[in-house]
Protein backbone atom coordinates (compact mmCIF):
# COMPACT_ATOMS: atom_id res chain seq x y z
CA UNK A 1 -1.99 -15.64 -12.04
CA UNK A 2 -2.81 -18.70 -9.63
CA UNK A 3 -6.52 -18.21 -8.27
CA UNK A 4 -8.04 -19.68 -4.98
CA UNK A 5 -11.19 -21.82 -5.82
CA UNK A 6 -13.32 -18.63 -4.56
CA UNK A 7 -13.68 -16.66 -7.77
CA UNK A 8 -13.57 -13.49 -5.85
CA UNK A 9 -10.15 -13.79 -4.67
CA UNK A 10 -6.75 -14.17 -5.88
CA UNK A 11 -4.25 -16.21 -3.82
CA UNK A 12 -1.74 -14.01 -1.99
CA UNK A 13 1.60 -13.90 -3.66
CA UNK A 14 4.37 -14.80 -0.90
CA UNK A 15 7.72 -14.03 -0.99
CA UNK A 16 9.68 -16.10 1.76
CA UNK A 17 13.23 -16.13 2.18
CA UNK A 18 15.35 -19.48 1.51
CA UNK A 19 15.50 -21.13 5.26
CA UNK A 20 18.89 -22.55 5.87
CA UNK A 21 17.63 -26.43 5.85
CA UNK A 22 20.88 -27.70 6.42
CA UNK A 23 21.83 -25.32 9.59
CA UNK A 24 18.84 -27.62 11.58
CA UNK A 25 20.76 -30.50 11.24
CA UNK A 26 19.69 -34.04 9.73
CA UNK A 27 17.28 -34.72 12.53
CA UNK A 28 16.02 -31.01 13.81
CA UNK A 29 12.18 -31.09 12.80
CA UNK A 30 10.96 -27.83 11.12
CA UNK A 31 8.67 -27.49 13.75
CA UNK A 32 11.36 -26.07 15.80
CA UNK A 33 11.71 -23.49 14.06
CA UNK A 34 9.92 -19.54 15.37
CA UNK A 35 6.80 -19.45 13.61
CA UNK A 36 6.66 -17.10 10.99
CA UNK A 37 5.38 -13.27 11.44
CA UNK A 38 2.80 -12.80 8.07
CA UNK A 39 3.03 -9.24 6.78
CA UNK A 40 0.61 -8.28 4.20
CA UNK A 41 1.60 -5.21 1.72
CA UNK A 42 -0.79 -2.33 0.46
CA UNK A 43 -1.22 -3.22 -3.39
CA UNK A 44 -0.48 -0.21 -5.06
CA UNK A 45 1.79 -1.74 -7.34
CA UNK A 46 1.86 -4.89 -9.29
CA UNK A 47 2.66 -7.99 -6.88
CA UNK A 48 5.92 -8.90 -7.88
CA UNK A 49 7.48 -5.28 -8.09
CA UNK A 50 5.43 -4.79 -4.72
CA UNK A 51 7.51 -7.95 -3.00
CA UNK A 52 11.07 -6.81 -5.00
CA UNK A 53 10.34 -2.86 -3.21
CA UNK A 54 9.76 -4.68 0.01
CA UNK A 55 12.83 -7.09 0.27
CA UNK A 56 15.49 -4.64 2.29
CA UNK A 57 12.77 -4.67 4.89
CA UNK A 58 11.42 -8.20 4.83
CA UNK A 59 15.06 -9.02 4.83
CA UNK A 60 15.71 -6.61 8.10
CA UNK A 61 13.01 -7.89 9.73
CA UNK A 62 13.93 -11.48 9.88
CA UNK A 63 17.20 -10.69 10.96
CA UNK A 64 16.38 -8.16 13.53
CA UNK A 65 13.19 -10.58 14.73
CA UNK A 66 15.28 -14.31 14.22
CA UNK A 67 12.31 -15.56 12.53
CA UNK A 68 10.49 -16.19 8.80
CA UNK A 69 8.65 -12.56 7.54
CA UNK A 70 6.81 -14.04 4.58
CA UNK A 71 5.40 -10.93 2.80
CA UNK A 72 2.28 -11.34 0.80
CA UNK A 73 -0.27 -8.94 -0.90
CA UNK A 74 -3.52 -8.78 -2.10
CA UNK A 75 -5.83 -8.51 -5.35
CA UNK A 76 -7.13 -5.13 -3.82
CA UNK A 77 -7.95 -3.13 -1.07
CA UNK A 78 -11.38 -4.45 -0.10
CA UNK A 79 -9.82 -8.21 -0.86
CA UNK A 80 -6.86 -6.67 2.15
CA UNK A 81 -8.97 -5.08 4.22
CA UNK A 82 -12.01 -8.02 4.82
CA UNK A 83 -8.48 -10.31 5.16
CA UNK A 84 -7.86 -7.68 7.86
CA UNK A 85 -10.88 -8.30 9.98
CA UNK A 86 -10.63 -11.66 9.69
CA UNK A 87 -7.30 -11.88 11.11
CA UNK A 88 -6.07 -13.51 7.91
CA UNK A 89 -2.22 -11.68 8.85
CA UNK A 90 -0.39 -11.09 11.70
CA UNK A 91 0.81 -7.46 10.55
CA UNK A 92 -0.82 -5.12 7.84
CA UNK A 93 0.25 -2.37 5.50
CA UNK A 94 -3.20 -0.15 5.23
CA UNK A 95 -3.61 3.23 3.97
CA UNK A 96 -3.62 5.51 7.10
CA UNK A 97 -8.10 5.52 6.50
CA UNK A 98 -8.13 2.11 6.65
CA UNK A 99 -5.61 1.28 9.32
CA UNK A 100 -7.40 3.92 11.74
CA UNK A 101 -10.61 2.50 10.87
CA UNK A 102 -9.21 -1.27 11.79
CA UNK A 103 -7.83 0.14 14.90
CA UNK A 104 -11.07 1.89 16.02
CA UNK A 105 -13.48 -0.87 15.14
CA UNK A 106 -11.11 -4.14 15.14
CA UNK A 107 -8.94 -3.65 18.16
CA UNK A 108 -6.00 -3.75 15.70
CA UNK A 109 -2.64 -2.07 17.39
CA UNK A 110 -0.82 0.35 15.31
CA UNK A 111 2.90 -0.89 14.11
CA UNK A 112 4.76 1.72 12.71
CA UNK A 113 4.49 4.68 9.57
CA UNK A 114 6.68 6.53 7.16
CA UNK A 115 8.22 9.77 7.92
CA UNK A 116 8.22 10.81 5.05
CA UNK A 117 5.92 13.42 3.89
CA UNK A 118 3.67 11.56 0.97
CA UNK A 119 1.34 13.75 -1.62
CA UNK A 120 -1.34 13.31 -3.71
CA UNK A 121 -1.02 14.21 -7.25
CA UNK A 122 -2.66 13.77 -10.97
CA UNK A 123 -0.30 13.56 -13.85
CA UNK A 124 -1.15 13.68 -17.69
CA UNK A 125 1.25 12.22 -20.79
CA UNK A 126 3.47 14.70 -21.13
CA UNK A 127 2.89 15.40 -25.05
CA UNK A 128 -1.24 14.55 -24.78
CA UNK A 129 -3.43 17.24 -24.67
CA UNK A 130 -4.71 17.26 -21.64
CA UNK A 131 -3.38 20.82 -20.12
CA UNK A 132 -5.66 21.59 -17.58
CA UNK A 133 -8.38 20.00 -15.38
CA UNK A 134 -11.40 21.44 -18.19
CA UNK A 135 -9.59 19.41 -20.96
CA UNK A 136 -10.46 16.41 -18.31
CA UNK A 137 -14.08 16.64 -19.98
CA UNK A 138 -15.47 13.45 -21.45
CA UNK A 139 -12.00 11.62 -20.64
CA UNK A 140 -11.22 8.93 -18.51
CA UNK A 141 -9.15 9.42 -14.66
CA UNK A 142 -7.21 6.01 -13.93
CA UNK A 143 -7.13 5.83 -9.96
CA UNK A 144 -6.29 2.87 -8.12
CA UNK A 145 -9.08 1.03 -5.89
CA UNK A 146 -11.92 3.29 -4.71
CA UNK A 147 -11.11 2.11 -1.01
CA UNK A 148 -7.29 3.59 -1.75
CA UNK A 149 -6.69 6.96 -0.02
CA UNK A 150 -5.43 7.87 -3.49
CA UNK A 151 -8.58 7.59 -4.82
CA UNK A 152 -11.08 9.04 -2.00
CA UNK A 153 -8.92 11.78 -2.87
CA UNK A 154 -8.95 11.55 -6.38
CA UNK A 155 -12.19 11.66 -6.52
CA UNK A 156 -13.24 14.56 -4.09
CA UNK A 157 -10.86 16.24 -6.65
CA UNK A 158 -12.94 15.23 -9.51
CA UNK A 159 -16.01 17.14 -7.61
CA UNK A 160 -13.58 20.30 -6.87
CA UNK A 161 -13.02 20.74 -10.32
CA UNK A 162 -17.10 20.24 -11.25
CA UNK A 163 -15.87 17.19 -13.37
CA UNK A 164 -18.01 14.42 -11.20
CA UNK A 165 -20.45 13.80 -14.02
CA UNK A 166 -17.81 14.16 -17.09
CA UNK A 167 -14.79 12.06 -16.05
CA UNK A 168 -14.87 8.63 -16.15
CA UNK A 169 -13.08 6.64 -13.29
CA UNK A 170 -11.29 3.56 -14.69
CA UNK A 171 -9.93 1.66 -11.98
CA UNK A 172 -6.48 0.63 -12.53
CA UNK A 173 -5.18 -2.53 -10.50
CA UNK A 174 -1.79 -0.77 -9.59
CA UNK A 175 0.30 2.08 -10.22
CA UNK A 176 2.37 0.63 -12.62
CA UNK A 177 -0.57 -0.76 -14.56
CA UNK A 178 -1.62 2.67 -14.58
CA UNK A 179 1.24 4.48 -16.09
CA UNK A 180 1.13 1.88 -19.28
CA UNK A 181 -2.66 2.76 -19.80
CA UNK A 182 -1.32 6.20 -19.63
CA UNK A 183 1.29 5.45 -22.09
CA UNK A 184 -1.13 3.88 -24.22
CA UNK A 185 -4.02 6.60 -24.13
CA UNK A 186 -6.23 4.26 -22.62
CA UNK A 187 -6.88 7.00 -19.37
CA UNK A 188 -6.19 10.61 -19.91
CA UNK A 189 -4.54 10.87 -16.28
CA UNK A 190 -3.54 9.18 -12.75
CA UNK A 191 -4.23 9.90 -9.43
CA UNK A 192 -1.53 8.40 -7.51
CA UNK A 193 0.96 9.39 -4.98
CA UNK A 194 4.23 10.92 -5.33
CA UNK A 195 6.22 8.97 -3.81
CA UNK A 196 4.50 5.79 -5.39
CA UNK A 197 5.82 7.42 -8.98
CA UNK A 198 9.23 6.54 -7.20
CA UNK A 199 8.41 2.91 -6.89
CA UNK A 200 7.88 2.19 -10.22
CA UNK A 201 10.51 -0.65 -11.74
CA UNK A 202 12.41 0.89 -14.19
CA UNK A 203 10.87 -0.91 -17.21
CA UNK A 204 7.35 0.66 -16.68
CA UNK A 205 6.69 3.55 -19.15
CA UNK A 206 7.29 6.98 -17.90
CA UNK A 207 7.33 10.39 -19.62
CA UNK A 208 4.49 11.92 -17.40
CA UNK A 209 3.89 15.48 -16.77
CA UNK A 210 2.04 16.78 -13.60
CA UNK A 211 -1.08 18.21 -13.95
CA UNK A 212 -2.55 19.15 -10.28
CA UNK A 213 -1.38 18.57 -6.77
CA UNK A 214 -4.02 17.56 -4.72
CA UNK A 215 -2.57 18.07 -1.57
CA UNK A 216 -1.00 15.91 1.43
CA UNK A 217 -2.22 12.90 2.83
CA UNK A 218 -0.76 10.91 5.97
CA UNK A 219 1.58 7.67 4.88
CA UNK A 220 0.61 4.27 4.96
CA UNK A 221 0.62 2.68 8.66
CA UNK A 222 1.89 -0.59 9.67
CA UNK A 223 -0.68 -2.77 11.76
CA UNK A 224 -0.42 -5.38 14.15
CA UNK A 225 -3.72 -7.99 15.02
CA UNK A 226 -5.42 -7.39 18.00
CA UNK A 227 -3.75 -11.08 19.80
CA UNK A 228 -0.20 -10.50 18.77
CA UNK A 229 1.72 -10.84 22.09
CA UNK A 230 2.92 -7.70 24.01
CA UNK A 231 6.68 -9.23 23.47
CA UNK A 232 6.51 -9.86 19.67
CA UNK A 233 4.85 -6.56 19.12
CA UNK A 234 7.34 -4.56 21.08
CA UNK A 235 10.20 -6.29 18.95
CA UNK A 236 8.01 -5.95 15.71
CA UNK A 237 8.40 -1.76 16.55
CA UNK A 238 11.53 -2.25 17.39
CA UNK A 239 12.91 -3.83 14.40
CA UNK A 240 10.95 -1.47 12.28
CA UNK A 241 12.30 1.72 13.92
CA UNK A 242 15.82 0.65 13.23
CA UNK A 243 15.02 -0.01 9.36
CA UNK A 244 17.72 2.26 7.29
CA UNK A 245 16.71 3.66 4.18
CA UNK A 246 19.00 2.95 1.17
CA UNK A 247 20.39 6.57 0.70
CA UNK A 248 20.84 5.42 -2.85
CA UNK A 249 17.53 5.16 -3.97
CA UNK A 250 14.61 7.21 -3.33
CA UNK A 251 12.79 7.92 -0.39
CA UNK A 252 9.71 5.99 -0.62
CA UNK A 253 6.73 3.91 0.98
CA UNK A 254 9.03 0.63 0.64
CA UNK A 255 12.44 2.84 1.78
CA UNK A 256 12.04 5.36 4.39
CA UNK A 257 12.43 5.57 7.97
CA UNK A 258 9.67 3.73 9.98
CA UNK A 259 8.44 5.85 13.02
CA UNK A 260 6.04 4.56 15.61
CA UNK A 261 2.78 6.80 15.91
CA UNK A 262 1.87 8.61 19.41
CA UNK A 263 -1.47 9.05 20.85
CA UNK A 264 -1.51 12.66 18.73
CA UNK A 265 -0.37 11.26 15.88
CA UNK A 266 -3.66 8.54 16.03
CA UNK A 267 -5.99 11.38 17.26
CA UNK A 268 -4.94 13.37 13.92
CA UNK A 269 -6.07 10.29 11.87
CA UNK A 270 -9.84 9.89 13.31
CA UNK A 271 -10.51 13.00 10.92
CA UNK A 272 -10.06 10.15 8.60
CA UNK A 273 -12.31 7.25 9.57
CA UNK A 274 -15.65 8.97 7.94
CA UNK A 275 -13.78 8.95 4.32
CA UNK A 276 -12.83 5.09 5.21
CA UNK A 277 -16.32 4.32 6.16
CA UNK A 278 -17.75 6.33 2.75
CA UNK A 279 -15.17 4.58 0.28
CA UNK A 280 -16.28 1.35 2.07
CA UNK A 281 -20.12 1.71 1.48
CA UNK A 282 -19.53 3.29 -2.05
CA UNK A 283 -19.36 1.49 -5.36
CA UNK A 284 -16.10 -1.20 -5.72
């Protein structure tokens, strides 16, 4: 992986599509061109199958918007979110905390979310030997970064089940990377959510068996920054609510129908902002 000169943060991978150079004409200046609308993803899975899950909509979007939709993504969430208030990217892809939390304190103006219903869950190899939350003793929980709603979740879970002080949480860098330490005993289970088991490419390990549901959480949220013009935001929601889902693969956070959120919708998510705040102040 290429790094940035800052140790502390990885260069966002970028997937562009192939501009039609030829279409401008010998003498047209790229400069002509609409400036490009810079979407960064959530990085709950690895950052190339994150940018292959995302293509249908990147795609979409730069035909419905007539411009460049470069996608890019993060090392983690705390890497995405201090991007965030900086103003590093024109549109976001937070988990509903966080995106609540950037609206409330950064001005940012919400986008667009799934409507489809997303749970959190912890699953076990299906021939280990974990069987129950108890046989979680001494073992180690993968979860994905402790600023993911996953993981606030996860965690609080942990607690429920009086397993706080004999489970260790490994952090895993992505789904996917999770399910092959699963594979390879290296964590005893995965917090995760459901439909983020759908996204997996087909060549990462499966086999898993569910051990708990921890219960529903709201879906990722699309975010626009605070200065992104009235016009281009309009026909950012616009473009997003007329996405179509592949009906031939599964509903998930990459392929589902794209609602805007209402004033009850955002009240229902200030509930949230306390947990954002806590995974923000707790240990990375």
């Amino acid at each position: 992986m290429t790094h940035d000169a800052c140790p502390n943060r990885r260069r966002p991978l970028l997937a562009v599509a192939a501009l039609p150079l030829m279409a401008l004409g010998p003498r047209r200046s790229l400069h002509a061109q609409p400036a490009p609308l810079r979407v960064a993803l959530a990085p709950f899975l690895s950052p190339a199958a994150l940018l292959v899950a995302y293509r249908p909509l990147r795609e979409h979007l730069e035909r419905e918007l007539r411009r460049p939709v470069p996608m890019v993504t993060e090392r983690d969430f705390h890497v995405l979110l201090a991007a965030t208030q900086r103003g590093d990217h024109d549109v976001v892809q937070l988990p509903a905390h966080l995106a609540r939390l950037a609206m409330v304190d950064w001005r940012w103006q919400p986008v667009a979310s799934l409507q489809e219903a997303v749970t959190a869950v912890v699953v076990v190899k299906a021939d280990g030997p974990v069987r129950s939350a108890a046989d979680l003793r001494g073992r180690r929980v993968g979860m994905l970064d402790p600023l993911s709603l996953t993981a606030t979740m996860g965690r609080r879970w942990l607690q429920q089940q009086g397993l706080t002080a004999d489970a260790t949480v490994l952090t895993q860098p992505s789904v996917n990377s999770g399910m092959y330490a699963l594979d390879r005993d290296e964590i005893a289970a995965l917090v995760c959510a459901d439909t983020q088991l759908l996204s997996l490419p087909a060549s990462t390990p499966r086999g898993e068996r569910l051990l708990a549901t921890i219960g529903a959480m709201p879906a990722p949220i699309f975010i626009a920054r605070p200065a992104l013009p009235e016009a281009e935001l309009a026909a950012l929601r616009a473009a997003m609510a007329s996405f179509k889902p592949d009906p031939a693969r599964p509903r998930t956070a990459s392929n589902s129908v794209l609602r805007p959120l209402n004033e009850a919708s955002l009240a229902a998510l200030d509930a949230y902002v306390p947990l954002a705040r806590q995974a923000l102040a707790g240990p990375r």
